[in-house]
N, C-alpha and C. Protein backbone atom coordinates (compact mmCIF):
# COMPACT_ATOMS: atom_id res chain seq x y z
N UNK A 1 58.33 -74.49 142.80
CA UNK A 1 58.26 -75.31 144.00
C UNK A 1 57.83 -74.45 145.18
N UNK A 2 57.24 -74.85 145.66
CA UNK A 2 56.84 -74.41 147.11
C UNK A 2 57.52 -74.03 148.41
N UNK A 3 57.30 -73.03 149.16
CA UNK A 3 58.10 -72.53 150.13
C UNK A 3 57.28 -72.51 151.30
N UNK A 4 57.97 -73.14 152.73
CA UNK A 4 56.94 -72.15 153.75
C UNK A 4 57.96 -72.02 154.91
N UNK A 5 57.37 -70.57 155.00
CA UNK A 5 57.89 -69.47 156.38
C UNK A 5 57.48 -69.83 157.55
N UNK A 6 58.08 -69.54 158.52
CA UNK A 6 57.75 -69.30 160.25
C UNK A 6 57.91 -68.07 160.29
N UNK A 7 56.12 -67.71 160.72
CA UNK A 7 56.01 -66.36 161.45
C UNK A 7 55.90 -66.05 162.64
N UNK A 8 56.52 -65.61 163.07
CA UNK A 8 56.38 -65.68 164.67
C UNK A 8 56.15 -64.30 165.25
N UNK A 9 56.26 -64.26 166.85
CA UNK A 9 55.63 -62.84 167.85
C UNK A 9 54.19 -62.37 166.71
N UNK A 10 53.50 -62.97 166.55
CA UNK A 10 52.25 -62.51 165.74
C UNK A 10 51.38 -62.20 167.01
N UNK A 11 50.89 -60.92 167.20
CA UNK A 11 49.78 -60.93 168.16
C UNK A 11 48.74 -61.58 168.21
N UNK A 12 48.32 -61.98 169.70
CA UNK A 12 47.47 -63.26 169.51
C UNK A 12 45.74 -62.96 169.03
N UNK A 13 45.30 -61.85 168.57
CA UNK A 13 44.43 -61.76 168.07
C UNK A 13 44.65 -61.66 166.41
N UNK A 14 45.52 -62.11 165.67
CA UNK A 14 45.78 -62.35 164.45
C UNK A 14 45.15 -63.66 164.37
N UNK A 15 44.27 -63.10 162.94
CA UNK A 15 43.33 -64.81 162.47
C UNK A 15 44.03 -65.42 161.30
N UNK A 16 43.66 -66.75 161.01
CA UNK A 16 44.09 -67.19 159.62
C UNK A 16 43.46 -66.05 158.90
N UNK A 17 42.27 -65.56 158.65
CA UNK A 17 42.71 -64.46 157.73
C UNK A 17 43.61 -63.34 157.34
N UNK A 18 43.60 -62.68 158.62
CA UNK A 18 44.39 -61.68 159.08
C UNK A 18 45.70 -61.83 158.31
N UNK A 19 45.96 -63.17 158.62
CA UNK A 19 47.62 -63.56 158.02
C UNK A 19 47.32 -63.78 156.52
N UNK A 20 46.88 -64.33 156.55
CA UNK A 20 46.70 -64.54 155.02
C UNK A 20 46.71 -63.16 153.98
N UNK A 21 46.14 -61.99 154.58
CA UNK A 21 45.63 -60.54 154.18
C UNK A 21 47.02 -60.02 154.23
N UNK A 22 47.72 -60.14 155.66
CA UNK A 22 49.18 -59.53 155.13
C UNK A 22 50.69 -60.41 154.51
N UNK A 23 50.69 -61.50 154.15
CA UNK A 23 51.04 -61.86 153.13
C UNK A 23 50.77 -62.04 151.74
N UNK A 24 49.37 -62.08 151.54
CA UNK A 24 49.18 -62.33 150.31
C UNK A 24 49.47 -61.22 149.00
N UNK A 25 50.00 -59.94 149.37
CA UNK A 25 50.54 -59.61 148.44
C UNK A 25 51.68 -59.56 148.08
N UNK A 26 52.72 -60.43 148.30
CA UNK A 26 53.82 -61.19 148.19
C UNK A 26 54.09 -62.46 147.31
N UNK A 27 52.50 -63.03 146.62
CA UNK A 27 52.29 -64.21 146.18
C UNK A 27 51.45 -64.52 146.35
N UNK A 28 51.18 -66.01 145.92
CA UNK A 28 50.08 -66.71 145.61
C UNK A 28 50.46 -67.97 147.09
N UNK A 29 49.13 -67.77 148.17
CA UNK A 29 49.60 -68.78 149.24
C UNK A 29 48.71 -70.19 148.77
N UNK A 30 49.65 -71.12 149.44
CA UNK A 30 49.09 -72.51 149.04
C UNK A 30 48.73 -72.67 149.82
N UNK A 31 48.98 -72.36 151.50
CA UNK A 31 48.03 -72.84 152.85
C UNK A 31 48.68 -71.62 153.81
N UNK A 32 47.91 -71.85 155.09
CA UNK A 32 48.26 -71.09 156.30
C UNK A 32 47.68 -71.28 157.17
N UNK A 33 48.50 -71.42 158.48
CA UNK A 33 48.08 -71.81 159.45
C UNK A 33 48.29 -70.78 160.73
N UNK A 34 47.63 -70.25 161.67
CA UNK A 34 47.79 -69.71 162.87
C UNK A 34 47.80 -71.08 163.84
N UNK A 35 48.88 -70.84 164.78
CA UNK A 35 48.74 -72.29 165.49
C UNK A 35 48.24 -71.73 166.96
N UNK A 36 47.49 -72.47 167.42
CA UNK A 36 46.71 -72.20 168.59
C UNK A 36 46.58 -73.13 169.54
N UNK A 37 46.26 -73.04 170.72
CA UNK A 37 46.27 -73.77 171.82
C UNK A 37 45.38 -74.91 171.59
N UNK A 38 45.59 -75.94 172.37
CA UNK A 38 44.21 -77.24 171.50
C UNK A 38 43.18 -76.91 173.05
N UNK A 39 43.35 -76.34 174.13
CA UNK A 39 42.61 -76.71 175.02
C UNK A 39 41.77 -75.34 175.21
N UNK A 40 42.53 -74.34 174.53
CA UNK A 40 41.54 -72.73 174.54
C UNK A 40 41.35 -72.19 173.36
N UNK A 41 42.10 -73.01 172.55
CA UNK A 41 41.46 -72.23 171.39
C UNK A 41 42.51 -71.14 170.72
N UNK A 42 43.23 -70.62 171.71
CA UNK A 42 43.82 -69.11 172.10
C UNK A 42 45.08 -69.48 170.68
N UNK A 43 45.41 -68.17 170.14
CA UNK A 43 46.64 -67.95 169.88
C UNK A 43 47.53 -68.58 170.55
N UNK A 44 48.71 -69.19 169.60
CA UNK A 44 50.14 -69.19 170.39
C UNK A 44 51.14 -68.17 170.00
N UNK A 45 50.60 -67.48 169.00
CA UNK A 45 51.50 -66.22 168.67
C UNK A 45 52.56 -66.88 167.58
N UNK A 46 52.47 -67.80 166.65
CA UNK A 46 52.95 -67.87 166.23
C UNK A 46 52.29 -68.87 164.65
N UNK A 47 52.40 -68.56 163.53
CA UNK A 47 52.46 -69.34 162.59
C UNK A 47 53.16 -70.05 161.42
N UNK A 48 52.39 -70.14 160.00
CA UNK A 48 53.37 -70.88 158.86
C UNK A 48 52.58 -70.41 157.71
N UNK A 49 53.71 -69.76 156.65
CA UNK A 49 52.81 -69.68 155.15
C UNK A 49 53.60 -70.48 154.61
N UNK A 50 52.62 -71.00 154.01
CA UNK A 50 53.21 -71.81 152.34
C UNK A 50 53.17 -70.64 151.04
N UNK A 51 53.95 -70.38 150.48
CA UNK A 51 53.97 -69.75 148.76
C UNK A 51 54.17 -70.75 147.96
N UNK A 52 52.82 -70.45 146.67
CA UNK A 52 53.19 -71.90 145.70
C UNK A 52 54.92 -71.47 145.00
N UNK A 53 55.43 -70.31 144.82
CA UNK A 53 56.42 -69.67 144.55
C UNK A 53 57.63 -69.51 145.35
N UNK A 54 58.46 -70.10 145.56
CA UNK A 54 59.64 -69.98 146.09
C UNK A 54 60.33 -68.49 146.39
N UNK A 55 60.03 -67.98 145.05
CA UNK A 55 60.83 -66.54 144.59
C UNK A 55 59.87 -65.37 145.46
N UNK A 56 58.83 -65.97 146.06
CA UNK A 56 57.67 -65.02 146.40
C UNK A 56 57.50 -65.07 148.23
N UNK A 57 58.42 -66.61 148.68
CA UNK A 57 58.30 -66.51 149.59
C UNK A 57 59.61 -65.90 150.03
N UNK A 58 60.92 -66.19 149.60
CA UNK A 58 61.85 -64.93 149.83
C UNK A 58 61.79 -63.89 149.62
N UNK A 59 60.72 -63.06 149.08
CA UNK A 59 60.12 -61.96 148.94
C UNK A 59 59.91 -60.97 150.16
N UNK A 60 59.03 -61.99 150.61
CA UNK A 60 57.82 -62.30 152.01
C UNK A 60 58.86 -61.97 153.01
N UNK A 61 60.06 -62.93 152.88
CA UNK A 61 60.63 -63.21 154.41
C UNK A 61 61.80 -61.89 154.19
N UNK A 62 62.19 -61.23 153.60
CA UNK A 62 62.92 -60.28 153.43
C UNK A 62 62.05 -59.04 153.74
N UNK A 63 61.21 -58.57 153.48
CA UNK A 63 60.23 -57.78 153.45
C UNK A 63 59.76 -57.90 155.08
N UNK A 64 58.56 -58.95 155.10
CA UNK A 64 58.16 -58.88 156.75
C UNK A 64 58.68 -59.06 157.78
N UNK A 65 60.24 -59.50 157.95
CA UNK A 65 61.31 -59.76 159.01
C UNK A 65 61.25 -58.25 159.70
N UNK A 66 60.70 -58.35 160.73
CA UNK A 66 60.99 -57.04 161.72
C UNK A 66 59.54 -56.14 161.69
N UNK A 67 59.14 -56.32 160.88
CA UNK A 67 57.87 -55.50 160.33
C UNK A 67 56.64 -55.58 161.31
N UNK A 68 56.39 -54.29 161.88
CA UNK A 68 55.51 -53.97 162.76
C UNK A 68 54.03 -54.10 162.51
N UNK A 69 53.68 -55.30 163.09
CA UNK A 69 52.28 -56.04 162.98
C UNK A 69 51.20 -55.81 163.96
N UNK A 70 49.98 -54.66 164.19
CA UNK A 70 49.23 -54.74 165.68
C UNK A 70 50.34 -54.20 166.86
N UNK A 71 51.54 -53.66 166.62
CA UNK A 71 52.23 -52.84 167.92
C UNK A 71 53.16 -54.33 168.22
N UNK A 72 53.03 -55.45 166.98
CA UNK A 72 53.95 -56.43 167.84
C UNK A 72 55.42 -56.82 166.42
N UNK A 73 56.53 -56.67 166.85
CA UNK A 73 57.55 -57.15 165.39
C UNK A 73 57.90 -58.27 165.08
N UNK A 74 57.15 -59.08 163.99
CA UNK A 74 57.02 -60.04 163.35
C UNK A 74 58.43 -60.58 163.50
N UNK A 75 59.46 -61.65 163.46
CA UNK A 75 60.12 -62.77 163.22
C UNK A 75 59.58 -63.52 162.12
N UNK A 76 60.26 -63.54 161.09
CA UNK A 76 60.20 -64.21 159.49
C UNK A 76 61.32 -65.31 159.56
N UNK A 77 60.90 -66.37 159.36
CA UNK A 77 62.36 -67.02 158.46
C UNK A 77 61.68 -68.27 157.85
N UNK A 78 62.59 -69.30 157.80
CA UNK A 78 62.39 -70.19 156.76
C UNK A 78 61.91 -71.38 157.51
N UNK A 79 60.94 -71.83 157.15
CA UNK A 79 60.49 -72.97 158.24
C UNK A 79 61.48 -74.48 157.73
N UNK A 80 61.45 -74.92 159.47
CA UNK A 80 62.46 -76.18 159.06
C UNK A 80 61.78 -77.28 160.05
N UNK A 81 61.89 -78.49 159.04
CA UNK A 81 61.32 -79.50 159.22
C UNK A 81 61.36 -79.64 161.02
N UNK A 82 60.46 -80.27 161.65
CA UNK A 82 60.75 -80.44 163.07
C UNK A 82 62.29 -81.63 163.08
N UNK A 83 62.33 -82.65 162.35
CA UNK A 83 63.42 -83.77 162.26
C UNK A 83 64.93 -82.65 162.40
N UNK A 84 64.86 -81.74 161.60
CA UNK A 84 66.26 -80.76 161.26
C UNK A 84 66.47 -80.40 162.93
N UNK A 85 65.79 -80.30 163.75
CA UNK A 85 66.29 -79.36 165.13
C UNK A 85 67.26 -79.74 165.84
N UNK A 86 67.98 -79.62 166.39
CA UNK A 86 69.01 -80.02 167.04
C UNK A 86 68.00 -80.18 168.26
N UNK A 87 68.85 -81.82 169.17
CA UNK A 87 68.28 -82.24 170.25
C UNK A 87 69.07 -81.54 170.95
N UNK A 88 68.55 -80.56 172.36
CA UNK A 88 69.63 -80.64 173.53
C UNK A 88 69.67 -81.55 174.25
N UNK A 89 70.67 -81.41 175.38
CA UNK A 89 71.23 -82.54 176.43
C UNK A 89 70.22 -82.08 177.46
N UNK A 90 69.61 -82.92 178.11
CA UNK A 90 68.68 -82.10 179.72
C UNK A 90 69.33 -81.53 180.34
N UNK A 91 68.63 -81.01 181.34
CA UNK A 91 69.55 -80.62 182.26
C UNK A 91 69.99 -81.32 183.40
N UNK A 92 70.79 -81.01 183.81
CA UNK A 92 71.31 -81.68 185.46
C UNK A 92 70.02 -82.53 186.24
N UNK A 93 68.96 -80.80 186.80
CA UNK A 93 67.75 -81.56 187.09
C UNK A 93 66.98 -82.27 186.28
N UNK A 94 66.81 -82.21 185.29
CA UNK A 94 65.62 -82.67 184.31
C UNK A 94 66.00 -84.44 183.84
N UNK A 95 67.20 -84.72 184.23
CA UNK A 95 67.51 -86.25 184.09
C UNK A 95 67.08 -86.89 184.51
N UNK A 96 66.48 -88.00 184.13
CA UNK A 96 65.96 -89.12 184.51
C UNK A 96 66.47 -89.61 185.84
N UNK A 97 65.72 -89.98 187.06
CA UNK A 97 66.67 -90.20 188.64
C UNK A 97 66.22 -91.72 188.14
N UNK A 98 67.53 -92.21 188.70
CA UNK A 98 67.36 -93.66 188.58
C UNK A 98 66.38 -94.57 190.05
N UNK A 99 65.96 -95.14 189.85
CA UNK A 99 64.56 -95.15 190.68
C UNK A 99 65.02 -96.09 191.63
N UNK A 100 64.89 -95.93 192.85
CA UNK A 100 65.49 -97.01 194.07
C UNK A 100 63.88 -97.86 194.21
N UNK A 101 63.75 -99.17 194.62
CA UNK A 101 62.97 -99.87 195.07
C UNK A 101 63.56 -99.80 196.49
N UNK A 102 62.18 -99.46 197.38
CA UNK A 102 61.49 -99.35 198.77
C UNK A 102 61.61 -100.70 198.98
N UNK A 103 62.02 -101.07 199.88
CA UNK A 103 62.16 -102.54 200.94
C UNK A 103 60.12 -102.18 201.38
N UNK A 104 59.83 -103.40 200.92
CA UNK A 104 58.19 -103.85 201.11
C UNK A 104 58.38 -103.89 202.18
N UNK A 105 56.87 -103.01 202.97
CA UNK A 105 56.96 -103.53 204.27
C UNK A 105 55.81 -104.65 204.41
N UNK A 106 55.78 -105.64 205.43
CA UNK A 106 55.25 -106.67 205.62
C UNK A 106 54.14 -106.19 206.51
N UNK A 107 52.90 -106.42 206.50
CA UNK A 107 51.72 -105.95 207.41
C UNK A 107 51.20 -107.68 207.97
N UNK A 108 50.97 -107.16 209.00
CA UNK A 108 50.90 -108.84 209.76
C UNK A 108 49.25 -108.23 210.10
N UNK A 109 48.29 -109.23 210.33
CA UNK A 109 47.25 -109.16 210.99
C UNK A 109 47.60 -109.40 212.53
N UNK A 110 46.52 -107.93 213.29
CA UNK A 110 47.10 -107.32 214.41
C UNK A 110 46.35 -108.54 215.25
N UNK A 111 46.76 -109.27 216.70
CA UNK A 111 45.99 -110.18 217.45
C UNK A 111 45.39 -109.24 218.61
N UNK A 112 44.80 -109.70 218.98
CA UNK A 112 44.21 -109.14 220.17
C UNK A 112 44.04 -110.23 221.30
């Protein structure tokens, strides 16, 4: 069965290849993704491997956890569904203000 990691602090000139090159001798990858900005293009410094191998991606995440990538230290772990995250509470400011309606003002046509 299939496994996939969150790699993260990846320097932002790391390509899908790049990643692919330093995992792949850990296993056989089923996909990979560098995730990147949609409006530049740019790195977000962070990605996802799939291993068709389970046993290969705990391999991976034991091994590259901490592991000095381009002068930057990789973050490994186990990727989890976005649904699994815990919601926080907002904050104080960030709550919704409950919205007052403005008394309309009335504009009269001016006489002269």
């Amino acid at each position: 069965m299939s496994k996939k990691i969150y790699v993260g602090n990846l320097p932002f000139s790391v390509t899908l290849e790049r990643l692919k090159e330093v995992f792949s001798p850990y296993g056989k990858i089923e996909d990979a993704i560098v995730m990147a900005n949609k409006f530049t293009g740019r790195s977000r410094g962070f990605g996802f491997v799939t291993f068709v191998n389970e046993a290969d991606a705990d391999k991976a995440l034991a091994e590259m956890n901490n592991k000095n990538i381009e002068g930057r230290e990789l973050k490994v772990k186990e990727a989890r569904p976005l649904e699994e995250r815990p919601k926080s509470e907002p904050k104080a400011e960030e709550k919704p203000v409950e919205k007052v309606e403005e008394p309309k003002e009335e504009f009269t046509e001016k006489q002269e």
